[in-house]
Protein backbone atom coordinates (compact mmCIF):
# COMPACT_ATOMS: atom_id res chain seq x y z
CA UNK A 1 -12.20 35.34 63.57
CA UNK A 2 -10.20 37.11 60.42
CA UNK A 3 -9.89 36.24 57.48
CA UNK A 4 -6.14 35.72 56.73
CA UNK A 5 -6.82 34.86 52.95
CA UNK A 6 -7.82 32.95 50.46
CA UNK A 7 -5.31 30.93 47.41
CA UNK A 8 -6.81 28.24 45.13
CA UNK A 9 -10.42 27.70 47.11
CA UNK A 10 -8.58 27.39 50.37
CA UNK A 11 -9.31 29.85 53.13
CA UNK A 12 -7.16 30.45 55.48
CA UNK A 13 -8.31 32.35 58.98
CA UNK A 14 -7.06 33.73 62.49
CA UNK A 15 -8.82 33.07 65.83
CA UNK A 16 -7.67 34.17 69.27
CA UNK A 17 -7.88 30.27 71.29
CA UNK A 18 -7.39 30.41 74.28
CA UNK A 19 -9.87 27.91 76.37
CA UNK A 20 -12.08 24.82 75.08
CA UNK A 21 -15.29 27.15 75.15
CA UNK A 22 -13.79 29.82 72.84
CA UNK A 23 -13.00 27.16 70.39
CA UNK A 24 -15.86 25.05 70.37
CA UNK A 25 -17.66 28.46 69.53
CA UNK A 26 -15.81 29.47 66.91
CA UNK A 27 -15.75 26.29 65.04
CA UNK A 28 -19.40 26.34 65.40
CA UNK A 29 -19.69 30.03 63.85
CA UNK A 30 -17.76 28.74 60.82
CA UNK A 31 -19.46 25.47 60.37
CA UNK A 32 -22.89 27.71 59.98
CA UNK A 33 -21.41 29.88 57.68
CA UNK A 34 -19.81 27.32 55.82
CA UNK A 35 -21.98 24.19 56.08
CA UNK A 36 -20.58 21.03 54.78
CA UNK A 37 -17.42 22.18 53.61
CA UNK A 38 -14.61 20.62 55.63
CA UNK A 39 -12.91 22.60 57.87
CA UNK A 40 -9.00 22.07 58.63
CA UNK A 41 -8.02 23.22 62.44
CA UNK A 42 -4.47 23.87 63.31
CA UNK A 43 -4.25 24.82 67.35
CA UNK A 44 -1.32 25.80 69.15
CA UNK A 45 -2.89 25.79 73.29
CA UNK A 46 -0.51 28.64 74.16
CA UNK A 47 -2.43 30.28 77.02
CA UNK A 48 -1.40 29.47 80.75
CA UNK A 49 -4.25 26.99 81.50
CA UNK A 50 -3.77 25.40 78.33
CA UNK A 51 -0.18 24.80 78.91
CA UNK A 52 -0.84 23.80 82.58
CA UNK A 53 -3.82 21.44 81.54
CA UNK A 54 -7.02 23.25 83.36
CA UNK A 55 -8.53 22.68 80.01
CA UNK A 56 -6.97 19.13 79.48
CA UNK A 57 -10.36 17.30 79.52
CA UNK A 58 -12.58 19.51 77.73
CA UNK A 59 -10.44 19.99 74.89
CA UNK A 60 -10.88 17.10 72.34
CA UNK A 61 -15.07 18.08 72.60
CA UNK A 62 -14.23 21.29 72.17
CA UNK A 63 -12.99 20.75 68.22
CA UNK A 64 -15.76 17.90 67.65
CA UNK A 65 -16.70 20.51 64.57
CA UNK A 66 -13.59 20.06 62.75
CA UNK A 67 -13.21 17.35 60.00
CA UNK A 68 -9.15 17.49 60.36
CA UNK A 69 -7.36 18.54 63.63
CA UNK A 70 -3.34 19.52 63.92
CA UNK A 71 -1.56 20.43 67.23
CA UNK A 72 0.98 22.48 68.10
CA UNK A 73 2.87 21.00 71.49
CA UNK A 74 4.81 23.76 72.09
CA UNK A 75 7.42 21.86 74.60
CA UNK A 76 6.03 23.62 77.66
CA UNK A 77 2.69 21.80 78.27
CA UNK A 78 2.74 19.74 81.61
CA UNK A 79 0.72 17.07 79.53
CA UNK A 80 0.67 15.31 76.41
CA UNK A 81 -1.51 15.93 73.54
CA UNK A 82 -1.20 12.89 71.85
CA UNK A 83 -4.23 11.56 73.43
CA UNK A 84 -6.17 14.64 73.66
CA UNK A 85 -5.58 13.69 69.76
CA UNK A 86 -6.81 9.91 69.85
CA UNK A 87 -10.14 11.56 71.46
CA UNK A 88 -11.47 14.11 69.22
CA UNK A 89 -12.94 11.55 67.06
CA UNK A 90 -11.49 13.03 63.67
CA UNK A 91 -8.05 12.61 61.96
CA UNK A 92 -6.02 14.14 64.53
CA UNK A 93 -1.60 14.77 64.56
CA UNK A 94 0.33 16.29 67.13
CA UNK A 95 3.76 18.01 65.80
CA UNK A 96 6.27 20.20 67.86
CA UNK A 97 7.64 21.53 64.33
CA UNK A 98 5.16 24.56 62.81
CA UNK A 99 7.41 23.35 59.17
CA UNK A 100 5.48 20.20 59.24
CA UNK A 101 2.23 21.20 60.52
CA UNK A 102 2.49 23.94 57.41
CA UNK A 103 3.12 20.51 54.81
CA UNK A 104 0.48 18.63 56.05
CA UNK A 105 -2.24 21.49 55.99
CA UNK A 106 -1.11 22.44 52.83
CA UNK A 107 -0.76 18.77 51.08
CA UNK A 108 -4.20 18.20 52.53
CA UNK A 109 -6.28 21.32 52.19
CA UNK A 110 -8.42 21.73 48.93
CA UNK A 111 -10.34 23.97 46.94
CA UNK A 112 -13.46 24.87 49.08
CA UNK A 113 -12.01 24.22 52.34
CA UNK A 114 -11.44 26.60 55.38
CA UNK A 115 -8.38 26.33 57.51
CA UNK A 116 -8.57 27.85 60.84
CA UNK A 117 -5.46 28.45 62.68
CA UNK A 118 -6.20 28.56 66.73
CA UNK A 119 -3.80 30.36 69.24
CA UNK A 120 -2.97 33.25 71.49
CA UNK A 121 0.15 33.89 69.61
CA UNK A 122 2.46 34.64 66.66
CA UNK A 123 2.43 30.85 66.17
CA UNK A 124 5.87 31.24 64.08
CA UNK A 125 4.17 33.09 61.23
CA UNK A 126 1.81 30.24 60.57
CA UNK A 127 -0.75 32.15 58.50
CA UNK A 128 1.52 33.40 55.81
CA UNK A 129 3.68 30.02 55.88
CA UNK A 130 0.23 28.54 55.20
CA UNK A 131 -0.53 31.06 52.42
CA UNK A 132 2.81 30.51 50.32
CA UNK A 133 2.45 26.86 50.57
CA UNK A 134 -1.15 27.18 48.85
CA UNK A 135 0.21 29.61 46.59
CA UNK A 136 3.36 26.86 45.49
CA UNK A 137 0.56 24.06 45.02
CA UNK A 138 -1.36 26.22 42.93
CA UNK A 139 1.59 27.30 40.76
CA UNK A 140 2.44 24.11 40.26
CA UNK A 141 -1.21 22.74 39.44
């Protein structure tokens, strides 16, 4: 996990995702280092068995230590993650648009939170998309 910055309170980190155990581990690092604060997840399941669904069932347990969930569908998966959404027991969206997963995240996110953006790939420049929209909401504050 990197740390991809920090604007206003919000930080805003990196972590290679690429199978339910990874991410359930990760999430459970932060949470310890972090404690109550909430944490913001925003995964894109790029990897092969994510996209083919090996990992479908495990998935939604997997982020049980996020307090806000966003996913990527990419367009290739071979399932849906709409309800891998409906079962992670947190506010959870599904968006194919990285635009609109960037408003949300930053519309939502507040000083002392920690936003940590899960994939195996560029993501479309998520982490510095995220960063600028912080920075805007802070400028304008």
């Amino acid at each position: 996990m990197e740390v991809r910055g920090e604007v206003n309170g919000v930080t805003v980190y990196d972590d290679f995702a690429h199978h339910p155990t990874a991410i359930a581990t990760t999430l459970q690092g932060l949470r310890q280092r972090v404690g109550e604060a909430r944490i913001l997840l925003v995964l894109e399941p790029r990897s092969n068995t994510m996209r083919m669904g090996v990992h479908r069932d495990a998935l939604a347990a997997s982020m049980h230590g996020a307090d806000r969930i966003w996913l990527h569908e990419t367009g290739d998966l071979e399932w849906s993650l709409e309800e891998v959404a409906r079962e992670t027991g947190v506010p959870a969206s599904v968006s194919d648009r990285v635009e609109a997963i960037v408003e949300e995240v930053v519309r939502t996110a507040h000083p002392g939170d920690h936003v940590l953006v899960m994939s195996n790939g560029g993501f479309g420049g998520i982490h510095e998309r995220l960063l600028r929209g912080l920075e805007v909401v802070a400028a304008e504050a």
